[in-house]
C-alpha atoms as a PDB file:
ATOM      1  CA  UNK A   1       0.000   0.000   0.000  1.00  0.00           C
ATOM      2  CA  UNK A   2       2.636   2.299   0.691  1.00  0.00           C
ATOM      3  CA  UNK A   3       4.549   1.464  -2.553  1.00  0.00           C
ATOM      4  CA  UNK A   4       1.272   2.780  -4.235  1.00  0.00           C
ATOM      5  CA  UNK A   5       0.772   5.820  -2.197  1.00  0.00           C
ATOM      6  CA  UNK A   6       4.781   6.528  -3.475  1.00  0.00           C
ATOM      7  CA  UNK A   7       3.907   6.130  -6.856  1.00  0.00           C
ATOM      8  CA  UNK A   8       0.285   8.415  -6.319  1.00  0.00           C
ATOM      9  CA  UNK A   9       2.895  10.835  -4.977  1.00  0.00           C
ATOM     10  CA  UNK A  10       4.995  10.870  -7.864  1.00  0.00           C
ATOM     11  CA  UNK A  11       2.448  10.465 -10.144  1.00  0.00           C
ATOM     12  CA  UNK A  12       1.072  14.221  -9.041  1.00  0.00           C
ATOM     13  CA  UNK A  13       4.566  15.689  -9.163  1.00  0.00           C
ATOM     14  CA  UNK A  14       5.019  14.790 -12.495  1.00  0.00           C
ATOM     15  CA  UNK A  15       1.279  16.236 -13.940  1.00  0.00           C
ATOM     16  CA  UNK A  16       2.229  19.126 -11.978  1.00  0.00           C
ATOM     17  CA  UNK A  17       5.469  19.453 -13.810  1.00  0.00           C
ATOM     18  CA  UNK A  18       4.419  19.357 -17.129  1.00  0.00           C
ATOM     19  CA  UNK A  19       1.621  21.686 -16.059  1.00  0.00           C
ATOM     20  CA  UNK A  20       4.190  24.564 -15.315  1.00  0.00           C
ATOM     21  CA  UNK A  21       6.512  23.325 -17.535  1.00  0.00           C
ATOM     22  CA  UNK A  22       3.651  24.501 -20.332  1.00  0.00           C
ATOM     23  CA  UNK A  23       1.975  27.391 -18.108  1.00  0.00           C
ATOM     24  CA  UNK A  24       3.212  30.348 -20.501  1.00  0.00           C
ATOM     25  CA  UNK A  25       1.451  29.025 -23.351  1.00  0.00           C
ATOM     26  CA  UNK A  26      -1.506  30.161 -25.538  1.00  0.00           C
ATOM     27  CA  UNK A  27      -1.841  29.111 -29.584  1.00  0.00           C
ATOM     28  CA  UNK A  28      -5.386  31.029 -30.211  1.00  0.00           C
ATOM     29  CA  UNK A  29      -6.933  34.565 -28.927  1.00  0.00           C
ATOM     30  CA  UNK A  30      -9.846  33.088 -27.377  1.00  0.00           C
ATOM     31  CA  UNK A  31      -7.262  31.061 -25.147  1.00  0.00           C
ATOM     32  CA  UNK A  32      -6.523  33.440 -22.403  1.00  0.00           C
ATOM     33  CA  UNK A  33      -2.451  33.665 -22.264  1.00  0.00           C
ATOM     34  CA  UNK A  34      -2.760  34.208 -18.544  1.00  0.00           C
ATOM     35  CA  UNK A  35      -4.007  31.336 -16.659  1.00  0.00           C
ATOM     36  CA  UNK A  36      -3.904  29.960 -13.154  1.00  0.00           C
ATOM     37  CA  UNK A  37      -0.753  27.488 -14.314  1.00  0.00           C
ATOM     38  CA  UNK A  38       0.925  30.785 -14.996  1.00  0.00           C
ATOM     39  CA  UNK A  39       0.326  32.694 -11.658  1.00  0.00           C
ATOM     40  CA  UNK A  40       1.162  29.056 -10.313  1.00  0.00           C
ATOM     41  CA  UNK A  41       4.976  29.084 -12.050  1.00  0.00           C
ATOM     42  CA  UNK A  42       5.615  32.330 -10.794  1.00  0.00           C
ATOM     43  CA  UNK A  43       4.331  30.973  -7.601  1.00  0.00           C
ATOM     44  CA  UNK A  44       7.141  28.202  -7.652  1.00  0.00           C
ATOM     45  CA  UNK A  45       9.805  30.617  -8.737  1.00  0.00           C
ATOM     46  CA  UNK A  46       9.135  32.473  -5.656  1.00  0.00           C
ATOM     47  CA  UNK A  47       8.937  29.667  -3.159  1.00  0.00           C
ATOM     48  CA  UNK A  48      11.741  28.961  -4.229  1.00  0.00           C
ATOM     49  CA  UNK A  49      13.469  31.653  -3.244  1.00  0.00           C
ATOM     50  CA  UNK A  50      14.137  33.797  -6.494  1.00  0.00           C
ATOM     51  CA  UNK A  51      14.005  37.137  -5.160  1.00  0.00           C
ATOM     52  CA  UNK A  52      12.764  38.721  -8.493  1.00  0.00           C
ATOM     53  CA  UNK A  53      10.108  36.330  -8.498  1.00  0.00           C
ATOM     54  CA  UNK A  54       8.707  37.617  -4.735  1.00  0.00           C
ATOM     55  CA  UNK A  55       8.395  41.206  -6.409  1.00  0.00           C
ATOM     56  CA  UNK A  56       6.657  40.191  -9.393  1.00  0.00           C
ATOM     57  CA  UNK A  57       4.348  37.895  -7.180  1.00  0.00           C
ATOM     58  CA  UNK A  58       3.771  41.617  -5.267  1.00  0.00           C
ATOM     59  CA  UNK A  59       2.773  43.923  -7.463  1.00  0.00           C
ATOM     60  CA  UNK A  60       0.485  41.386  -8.964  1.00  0.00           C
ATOM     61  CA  UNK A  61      -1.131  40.521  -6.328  1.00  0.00           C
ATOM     62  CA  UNK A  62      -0.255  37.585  -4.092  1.00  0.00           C
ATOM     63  CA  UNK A  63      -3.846  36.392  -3.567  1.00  0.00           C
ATOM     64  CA  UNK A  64      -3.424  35.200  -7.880  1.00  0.00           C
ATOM     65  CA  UNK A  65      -0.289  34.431  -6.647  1.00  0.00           C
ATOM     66  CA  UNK A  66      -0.972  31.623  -4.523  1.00  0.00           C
ATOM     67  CA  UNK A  67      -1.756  28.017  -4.409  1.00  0.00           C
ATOM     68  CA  UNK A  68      -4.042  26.652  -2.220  1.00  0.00           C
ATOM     69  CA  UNK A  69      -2.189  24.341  -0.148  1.00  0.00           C
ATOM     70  CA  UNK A  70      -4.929  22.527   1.749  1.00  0.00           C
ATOM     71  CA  UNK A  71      -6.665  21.605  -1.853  1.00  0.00           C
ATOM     72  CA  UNK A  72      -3.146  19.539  -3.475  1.00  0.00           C
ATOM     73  CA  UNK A  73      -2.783  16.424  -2.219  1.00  0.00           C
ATOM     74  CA  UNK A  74       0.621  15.997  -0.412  1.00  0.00           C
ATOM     75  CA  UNK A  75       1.790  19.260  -1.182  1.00  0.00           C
ATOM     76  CA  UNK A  76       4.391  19.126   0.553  1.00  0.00           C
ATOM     77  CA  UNK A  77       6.248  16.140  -1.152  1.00  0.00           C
ATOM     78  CA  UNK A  78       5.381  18.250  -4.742  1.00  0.00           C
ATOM     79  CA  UNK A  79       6.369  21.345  -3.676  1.00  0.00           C
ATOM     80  CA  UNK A  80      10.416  20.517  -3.749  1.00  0.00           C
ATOM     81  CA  UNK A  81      10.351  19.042  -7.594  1.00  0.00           C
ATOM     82  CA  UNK A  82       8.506  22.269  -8.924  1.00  0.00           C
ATOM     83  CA  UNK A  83      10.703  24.811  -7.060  1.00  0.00           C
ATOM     84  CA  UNK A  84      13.567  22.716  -8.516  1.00  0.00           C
ATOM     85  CA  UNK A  85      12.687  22.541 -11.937  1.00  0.00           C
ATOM     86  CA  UNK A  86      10.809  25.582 -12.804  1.00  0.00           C
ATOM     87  CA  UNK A  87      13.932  27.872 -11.399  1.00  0.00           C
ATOM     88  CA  UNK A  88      16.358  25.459 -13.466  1.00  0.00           C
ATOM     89  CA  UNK A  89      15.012  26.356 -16.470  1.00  0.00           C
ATOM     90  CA  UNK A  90      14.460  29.935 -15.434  1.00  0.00           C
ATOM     91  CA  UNK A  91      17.986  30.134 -13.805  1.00  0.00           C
ATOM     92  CA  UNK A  92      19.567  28.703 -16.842  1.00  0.00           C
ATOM     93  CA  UNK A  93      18.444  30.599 -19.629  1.00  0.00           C
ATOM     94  CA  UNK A  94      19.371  33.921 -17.608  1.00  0.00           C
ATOM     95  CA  UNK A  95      23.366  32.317 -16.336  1.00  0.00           C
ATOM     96  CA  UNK A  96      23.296  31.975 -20.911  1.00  0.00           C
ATOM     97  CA  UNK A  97      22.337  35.201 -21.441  1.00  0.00           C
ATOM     98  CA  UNK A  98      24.735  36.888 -19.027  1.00  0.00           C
ATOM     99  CA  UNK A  99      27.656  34.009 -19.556  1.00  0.00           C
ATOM    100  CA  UNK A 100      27.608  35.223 -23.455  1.00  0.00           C
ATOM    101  CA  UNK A 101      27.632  38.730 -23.270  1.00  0.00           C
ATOM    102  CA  UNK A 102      24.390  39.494 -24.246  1.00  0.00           C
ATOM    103  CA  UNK A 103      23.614  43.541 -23.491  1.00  0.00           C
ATOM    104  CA  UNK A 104      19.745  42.410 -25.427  1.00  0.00           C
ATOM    105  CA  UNK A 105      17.279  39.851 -25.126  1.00  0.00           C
ATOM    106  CA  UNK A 106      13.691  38.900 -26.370  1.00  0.00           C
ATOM    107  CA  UNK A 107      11.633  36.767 -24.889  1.00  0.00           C
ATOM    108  CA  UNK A 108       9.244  35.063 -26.415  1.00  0.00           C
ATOM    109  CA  UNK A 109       6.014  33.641 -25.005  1.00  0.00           C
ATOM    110  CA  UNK A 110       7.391  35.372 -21.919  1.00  0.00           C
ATOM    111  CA  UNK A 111       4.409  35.335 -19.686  1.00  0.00           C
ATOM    112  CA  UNK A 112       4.875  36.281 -16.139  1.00  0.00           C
ATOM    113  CA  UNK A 113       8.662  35.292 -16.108  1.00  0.00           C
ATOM    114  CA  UNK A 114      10.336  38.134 -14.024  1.00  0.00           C
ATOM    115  CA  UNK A 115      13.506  38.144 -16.104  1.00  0.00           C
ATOM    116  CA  UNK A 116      12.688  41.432 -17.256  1.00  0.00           C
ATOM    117  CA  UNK A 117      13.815  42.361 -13.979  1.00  0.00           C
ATOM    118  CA  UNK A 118      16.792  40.351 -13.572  1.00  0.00           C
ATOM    119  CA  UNK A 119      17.714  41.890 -17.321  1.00  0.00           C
ATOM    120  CA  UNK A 120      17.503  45.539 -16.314  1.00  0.00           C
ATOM    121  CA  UNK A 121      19.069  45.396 -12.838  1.00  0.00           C
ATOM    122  CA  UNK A 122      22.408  44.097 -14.979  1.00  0.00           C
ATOM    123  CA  UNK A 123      21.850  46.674 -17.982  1.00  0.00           C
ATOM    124  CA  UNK A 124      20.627  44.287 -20.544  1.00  0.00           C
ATOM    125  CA  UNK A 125      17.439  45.465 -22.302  1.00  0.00           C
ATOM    126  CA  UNK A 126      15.038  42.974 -22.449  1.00  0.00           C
ATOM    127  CA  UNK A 127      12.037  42.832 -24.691  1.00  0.00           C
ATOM    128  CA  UNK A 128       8.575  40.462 -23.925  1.00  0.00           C
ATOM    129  CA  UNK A 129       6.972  39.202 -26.321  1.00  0.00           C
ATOM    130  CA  UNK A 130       3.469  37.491 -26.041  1.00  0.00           C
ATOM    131  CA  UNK A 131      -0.635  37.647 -26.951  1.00  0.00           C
ATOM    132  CA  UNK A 132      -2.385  40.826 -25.620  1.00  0.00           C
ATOM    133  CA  UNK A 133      -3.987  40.172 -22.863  1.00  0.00           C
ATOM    134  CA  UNK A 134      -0.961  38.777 -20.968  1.00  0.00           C
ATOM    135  CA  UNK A 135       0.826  41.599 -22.236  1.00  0.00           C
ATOM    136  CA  UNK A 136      -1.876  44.212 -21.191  1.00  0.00           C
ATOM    137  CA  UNK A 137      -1.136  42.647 -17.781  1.00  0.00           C
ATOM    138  CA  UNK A 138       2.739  42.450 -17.479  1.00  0.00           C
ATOM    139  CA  UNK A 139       2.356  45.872 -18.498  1.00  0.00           C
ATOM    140  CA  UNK A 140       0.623  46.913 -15.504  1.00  0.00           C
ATOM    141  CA  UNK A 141       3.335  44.951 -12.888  1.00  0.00           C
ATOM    142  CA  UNK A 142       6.855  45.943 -14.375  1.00  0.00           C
ATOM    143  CA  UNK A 143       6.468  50.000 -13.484  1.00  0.00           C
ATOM    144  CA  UNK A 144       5.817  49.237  -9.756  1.00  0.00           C
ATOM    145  CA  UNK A 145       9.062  46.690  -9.547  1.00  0.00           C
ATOM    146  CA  UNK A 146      11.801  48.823 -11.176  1.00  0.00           C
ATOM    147  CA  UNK A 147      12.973  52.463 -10.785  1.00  0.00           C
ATOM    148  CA  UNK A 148      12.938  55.380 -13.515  1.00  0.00           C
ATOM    149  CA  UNK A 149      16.871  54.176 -14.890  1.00  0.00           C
ATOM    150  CA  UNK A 150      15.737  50.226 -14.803  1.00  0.00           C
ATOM    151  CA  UNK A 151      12.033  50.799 -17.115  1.00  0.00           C
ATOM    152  CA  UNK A 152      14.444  52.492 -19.759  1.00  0.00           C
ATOM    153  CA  UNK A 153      15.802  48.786 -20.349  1.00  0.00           C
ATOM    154  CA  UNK A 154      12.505  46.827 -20.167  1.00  0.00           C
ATOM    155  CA  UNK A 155       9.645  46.811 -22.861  1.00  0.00           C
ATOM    156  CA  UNK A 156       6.439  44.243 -23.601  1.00  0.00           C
ATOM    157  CA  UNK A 157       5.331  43.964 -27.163  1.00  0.00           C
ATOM    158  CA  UNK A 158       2.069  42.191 -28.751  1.00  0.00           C
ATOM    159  CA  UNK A 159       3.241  39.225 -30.697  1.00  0.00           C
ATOM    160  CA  UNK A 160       2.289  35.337 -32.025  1.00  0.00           C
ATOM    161  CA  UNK A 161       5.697  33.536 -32.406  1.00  0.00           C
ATOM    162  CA  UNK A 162       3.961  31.819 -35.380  1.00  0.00           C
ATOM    163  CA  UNK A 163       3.468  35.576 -37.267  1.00  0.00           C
ATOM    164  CA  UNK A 164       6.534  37.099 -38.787  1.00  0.00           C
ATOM    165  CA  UNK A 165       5.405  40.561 -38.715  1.00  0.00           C
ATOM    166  CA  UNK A 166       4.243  41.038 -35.383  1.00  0.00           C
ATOM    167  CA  UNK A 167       7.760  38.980 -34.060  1.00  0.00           C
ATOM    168  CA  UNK A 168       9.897  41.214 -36.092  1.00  0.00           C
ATOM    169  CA  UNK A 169       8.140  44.395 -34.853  1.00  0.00           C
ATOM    170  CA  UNK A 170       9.026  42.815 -31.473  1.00  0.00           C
ATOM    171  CA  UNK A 171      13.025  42.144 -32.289  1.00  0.00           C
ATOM    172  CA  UNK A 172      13.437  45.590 -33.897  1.00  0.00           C
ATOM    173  CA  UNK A 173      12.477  46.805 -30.879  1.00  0.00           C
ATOM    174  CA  UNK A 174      15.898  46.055 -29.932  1.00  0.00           C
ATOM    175  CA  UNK A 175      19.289  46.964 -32.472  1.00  0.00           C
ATOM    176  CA  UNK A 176      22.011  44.514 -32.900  1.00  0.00           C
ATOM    177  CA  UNK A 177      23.290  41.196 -31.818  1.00  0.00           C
ATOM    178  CA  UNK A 178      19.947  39.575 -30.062  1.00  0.00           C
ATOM    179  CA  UNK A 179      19.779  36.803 -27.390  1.00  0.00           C
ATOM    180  CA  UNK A 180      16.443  34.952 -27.989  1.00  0.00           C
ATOM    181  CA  UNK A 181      14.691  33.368 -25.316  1.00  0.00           C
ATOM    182  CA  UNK A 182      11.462  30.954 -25.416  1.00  0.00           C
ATOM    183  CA  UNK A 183      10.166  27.534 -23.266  1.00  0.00           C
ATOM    184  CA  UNK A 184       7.233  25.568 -22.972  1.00  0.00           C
ATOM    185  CA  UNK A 185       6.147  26.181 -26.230  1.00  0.00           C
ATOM    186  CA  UNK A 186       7.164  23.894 -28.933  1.00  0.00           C
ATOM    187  CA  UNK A 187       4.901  20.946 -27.544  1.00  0.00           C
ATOM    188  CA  UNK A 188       1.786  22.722 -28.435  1.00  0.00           C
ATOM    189  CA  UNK A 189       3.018  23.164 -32.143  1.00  0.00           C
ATOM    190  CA  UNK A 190       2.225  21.316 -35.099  1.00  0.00           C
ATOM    191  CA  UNK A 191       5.290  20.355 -36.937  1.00  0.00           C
ATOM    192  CA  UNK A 192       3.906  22.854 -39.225  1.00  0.00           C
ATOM    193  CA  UNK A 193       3.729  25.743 -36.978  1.00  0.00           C
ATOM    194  CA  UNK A 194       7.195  24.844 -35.501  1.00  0.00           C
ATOM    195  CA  UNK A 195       8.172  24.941 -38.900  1.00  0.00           C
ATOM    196  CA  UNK A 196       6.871  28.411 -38.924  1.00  0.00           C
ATOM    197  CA  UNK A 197       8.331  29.667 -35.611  1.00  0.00           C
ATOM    198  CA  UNK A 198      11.541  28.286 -36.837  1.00  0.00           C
ATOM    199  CA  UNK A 199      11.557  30.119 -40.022  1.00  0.00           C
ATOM    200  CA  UNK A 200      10.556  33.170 -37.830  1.00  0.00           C
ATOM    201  CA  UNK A 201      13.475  33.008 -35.581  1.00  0.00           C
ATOM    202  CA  UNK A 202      15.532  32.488 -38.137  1.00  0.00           C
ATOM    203  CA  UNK A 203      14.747  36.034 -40.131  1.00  0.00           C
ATOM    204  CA  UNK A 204      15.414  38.076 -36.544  1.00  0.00           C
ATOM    205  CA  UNK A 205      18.666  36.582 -36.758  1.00  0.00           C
ATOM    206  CA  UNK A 206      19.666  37.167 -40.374  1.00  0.00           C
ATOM    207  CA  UNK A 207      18.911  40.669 -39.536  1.00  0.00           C
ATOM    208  CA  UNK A 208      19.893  41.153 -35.849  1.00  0.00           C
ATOM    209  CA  UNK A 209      22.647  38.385 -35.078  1.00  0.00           C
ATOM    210  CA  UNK A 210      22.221  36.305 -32.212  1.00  0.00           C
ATOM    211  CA  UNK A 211      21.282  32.567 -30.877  1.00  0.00           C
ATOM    212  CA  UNK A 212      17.834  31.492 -29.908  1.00  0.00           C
ATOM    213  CA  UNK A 213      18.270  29.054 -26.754  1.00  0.00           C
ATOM    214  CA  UNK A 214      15.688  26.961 -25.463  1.00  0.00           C
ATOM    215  CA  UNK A 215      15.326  23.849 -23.872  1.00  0.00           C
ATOM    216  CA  UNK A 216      12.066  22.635 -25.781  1.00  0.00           C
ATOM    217  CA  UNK A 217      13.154  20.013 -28.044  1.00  0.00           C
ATOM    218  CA  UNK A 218      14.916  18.099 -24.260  1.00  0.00           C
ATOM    219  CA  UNK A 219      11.702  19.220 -22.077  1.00  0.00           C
ATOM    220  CA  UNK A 220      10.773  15.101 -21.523  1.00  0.00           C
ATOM    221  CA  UNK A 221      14.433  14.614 -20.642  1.00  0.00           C
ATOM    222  CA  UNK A 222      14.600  17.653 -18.310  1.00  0.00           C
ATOM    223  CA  UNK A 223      11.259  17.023 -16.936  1.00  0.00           C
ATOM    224  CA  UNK A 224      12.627  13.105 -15.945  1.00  0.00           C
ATOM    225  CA  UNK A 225      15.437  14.376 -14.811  1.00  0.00           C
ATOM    226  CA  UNK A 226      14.807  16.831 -12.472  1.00  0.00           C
ATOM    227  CA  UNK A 227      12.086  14.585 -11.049  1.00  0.00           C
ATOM    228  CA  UNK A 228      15.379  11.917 -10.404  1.00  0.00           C
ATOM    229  CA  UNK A 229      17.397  14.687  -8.391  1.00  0.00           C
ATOM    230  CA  UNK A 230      14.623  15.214  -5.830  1.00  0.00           C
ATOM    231  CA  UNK A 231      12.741  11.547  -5.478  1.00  0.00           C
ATOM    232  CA  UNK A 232      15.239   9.251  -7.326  1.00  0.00           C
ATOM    233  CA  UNK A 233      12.378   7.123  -9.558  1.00  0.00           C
ATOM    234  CA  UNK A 234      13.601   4.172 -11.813  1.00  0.00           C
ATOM    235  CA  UNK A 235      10.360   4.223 -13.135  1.00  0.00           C
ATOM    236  CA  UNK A 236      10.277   8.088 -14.152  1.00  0.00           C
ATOM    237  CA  UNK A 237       9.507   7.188 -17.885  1.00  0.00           C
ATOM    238  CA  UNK A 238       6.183   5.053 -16.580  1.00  0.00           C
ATOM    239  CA  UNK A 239       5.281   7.834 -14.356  1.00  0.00           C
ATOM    240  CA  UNK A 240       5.731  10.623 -16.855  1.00  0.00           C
ATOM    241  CA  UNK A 241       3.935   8.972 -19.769  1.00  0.00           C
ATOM    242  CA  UNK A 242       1.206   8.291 -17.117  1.00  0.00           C
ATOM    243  CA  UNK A 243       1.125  11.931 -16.320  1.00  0.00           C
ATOM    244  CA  UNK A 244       1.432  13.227 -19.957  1.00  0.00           C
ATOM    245  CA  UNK A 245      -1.904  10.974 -20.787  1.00  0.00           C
ATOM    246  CA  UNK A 246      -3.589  12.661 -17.894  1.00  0.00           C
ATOM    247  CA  UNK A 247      -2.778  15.737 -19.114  1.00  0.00           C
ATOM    248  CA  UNK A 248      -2.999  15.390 -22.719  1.00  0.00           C
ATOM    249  CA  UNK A 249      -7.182  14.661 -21.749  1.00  0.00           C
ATOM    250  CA  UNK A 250      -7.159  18.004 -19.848  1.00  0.00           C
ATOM    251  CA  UNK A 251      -5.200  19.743 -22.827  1.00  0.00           C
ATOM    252  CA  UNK A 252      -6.470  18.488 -25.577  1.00  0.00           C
ATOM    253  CA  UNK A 253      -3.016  18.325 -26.267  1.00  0.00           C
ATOM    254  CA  UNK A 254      -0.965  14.879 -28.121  1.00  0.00           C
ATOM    255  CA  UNK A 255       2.387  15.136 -26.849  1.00  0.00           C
ATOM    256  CA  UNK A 256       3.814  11.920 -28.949  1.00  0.00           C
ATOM    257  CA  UNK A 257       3.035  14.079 -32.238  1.00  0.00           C
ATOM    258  CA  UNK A 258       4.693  17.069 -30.990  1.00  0.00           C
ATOM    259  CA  UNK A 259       7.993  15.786 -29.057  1.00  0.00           C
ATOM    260  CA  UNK A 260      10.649  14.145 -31.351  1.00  0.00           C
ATOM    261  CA  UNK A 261      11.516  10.842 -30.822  1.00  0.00           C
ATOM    262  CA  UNK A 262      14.906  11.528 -29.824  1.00  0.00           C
ATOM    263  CA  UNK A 263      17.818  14.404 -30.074  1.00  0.00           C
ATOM    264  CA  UNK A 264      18.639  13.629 -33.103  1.00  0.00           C
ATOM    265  CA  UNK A 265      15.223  13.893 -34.682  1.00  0.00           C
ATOM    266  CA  UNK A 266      14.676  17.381 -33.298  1.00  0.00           C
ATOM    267  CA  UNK A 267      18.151  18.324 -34.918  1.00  0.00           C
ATOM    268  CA  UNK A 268      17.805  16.795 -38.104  1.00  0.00           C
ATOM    269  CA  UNK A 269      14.556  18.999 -38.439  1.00  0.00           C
ATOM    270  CA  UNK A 270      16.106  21.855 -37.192  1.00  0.00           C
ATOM    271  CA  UNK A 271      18.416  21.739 -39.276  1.00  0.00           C
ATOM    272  CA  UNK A 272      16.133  21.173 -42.446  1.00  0.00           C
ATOM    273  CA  UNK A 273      14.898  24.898 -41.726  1.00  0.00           C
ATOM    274  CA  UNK A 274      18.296  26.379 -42.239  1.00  0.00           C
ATOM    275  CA  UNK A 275      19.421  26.403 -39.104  1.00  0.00           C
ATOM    276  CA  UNK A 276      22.366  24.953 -37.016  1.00  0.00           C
ATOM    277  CA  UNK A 277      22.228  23.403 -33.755  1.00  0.00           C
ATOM    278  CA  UNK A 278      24.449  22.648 -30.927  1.00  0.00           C
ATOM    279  CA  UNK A 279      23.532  21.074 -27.101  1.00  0.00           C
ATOM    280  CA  UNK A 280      25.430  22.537 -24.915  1.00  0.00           C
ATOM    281  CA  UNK A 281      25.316  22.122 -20.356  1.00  0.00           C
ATOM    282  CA  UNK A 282      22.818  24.017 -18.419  1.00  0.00           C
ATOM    283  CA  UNK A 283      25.463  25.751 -16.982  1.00  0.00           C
ATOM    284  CA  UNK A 284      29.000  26.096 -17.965  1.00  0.00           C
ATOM    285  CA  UNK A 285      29.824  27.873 -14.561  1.00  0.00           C
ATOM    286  CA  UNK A 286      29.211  26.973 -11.202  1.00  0.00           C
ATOM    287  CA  UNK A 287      25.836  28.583 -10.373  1.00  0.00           C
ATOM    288  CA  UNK A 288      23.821  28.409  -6.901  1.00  0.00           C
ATOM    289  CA  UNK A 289      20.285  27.825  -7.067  1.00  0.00           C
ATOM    290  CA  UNK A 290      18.097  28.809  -4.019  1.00  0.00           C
ATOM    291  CA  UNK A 291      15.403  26.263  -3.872  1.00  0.00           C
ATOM    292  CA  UNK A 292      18.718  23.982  -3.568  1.00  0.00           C
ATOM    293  CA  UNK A 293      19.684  24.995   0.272  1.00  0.00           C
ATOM    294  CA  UNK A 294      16.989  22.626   1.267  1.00  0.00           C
ATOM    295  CA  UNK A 295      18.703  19.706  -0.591  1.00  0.00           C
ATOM    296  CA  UNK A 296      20.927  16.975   1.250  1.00  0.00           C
ATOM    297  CA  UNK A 297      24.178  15.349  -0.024  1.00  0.00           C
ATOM    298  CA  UNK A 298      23.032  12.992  -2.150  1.00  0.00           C
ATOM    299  CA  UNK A 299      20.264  15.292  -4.056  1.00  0.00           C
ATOM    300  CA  UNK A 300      22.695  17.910  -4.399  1.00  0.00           C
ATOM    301  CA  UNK A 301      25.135  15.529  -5.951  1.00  0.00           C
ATOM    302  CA  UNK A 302      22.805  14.395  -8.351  1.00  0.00           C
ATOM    303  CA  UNK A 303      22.029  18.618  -8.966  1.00  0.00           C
ATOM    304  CA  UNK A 304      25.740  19.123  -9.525  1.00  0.00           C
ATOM    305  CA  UNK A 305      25.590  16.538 -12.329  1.00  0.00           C
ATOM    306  CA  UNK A 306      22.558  17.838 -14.094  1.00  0.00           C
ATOM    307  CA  UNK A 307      23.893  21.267 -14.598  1.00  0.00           C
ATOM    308  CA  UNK A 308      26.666  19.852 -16.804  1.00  0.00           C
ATOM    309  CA  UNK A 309      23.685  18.008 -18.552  1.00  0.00           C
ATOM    310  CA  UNK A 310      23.326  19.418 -22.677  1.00  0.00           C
ATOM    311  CA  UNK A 311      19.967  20.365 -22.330  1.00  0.00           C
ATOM    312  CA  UNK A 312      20.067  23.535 -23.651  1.00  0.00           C
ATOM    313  CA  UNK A 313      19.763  24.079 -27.460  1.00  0.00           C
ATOM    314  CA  UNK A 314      22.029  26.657 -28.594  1.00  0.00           C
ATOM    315  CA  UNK A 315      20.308  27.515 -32.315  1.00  0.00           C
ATOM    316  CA  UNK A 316      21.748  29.740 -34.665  1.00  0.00           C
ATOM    317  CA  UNK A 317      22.563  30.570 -38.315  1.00  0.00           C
ATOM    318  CA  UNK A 318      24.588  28.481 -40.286  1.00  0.00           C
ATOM    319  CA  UNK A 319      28.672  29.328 -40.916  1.00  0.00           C
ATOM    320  CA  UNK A 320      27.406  30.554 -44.312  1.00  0.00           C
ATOM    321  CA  UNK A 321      24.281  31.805 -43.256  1.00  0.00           C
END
């Protein structure tokens, strides 16, 4: 019985995952970009510690900001994976930006991610890009989190990754060598429309320079992963196509059509949209992560080792591009 109550556990930590994992994302209008799953990823992001994160949560409003503990079953057991994972992802793509020598970025599908503020506290102009309404409502938090010198690096833009206009207005918001920035999109695409977003990113960086990063086309293998570092499952690919099913229903979603079947299948179609690809580590320098002070030994061990994971998708033009 216990054995079964483990694998309940686990079971809920992993639909919870891929929940956040996908919370910034919205393919039609009458979707509404902002949902509870992304008030509940900012949520995790501040649990865990990220101090940007707690501000955002502030000014917009920590009652949307909130998860009702007393209506998840064993919270407290789920709580540790999605602190983990969603500020590995988040903590990641920021250490890239800043490793490289990025002074712009443009996020895409960029939801209620507060890296606009970690981007204008180190200089870096950042510009958000996502459907109206959830810009309408970023564009109500950032004044109240960042003084008059900060806002002069930060801007939101309307944009549909999947519409070339409307992303270029977006990148020519910014001049020069661009850093772009999207997750948890992808696996709601149609190899046709990631096709399109593809072809998309690839015409903001024949005119502005740059790489696109992402870690998209490894989300299963991240997902697994991180769920190994905190609870250690032999059984995590079980679990997680368990949990994808379940959610999938909820969705409407079919995850099998819209994840590769392996690396190489992502970068062989990639590639067949003119564009080069290289995996590189989450991290390439050491990097502390907040949520980890509440790790032991053995779970931090496993943490170190996952950084130097290539999950991260480094994509950019071709040599002769």
């Amino acid at each position: 019985m216990s054995h079964v109550k483990l694998s309940l556990t686990r079971l809920f930590v992993l639909v919870t995952v891929l929940c956040y994992l996908l919370s910034s994302v919205c393919m039609a209008e009458t979707m509404a970009p902002v949902t509870y799953t992304a008030y509940t990823s900012l949520y995790w992001l501040r649990e865990a510690g990220v101090p940007e994160a707690a501000e955002f949560s502030n000014a917009i409003g920590d009652k949307k900001v909130s998860l009702a503990k007393d209506t998840v079953q064993n919270y407290d057991e789920l709580a540790p994976v999605n602190q983990f994972y969603i500020e590995m992802r988040y903590a990641a793509l920021n250490e890239y930006i800043i490793q490289n020598g990025y002074r712009k970025t443009l996020d895409i599908a960029c939801g209620f991610a507060p890296r606009s503020l970690a981007m204008s506290r180190r200089g870096i102009y950042f510009v958000g890009a996502d459907l109206a309404p959830a810009i309408a409502e970023v564009n109500k938090i950032v004044p109240e989190c960042l003084s008059d010198k900060q806002k002069k690096f930060v801007e939101y833009a309307v944009a549909d990754s999947t519409d070339k206009q409307s992303l270029m207005q977006a990148a020519d918001k910014l001049n020069g060598r661009i850093c772009i920035t999207m997750d948890g999109l992808m696996m709601y695409l149609s190899r046709e429309e990631q096709a399109s977003v593809l072809q998309n990113i690839k015409a903001v960086l024949k005119k502005h320079g740059g790489a696109y990063i992402t870690s998209d086309f490894s989300a299963r293998e991240f997902v697994k992963a991180s769920t190994n570092v905190v609870y250690d499952d032999k059984n995590a690919h079980e679990i997680y196509r368990n949990s994808a099913e379940m959610y999938e229903k909820t969705a409407s979603a079919d995850f099998d059509k819209a994840f590769f079947t392996n690396a190489e299948e992502a970068q062989a179609f990639i590639e067949s949209q003119g564009l080069k690809v290289k995996r590189i580590p989450l991290f390439k320098k050491p990097v502390a992560l907040h949520c980890a002070k509440a790790f032991n030994i053995e779970q931090y061990s496993k943490l170190e080792t996952l950084k130097n994971k290539a999950l991260l998708w480094e994509i950019t033009l071709p040599d002769n591009g």
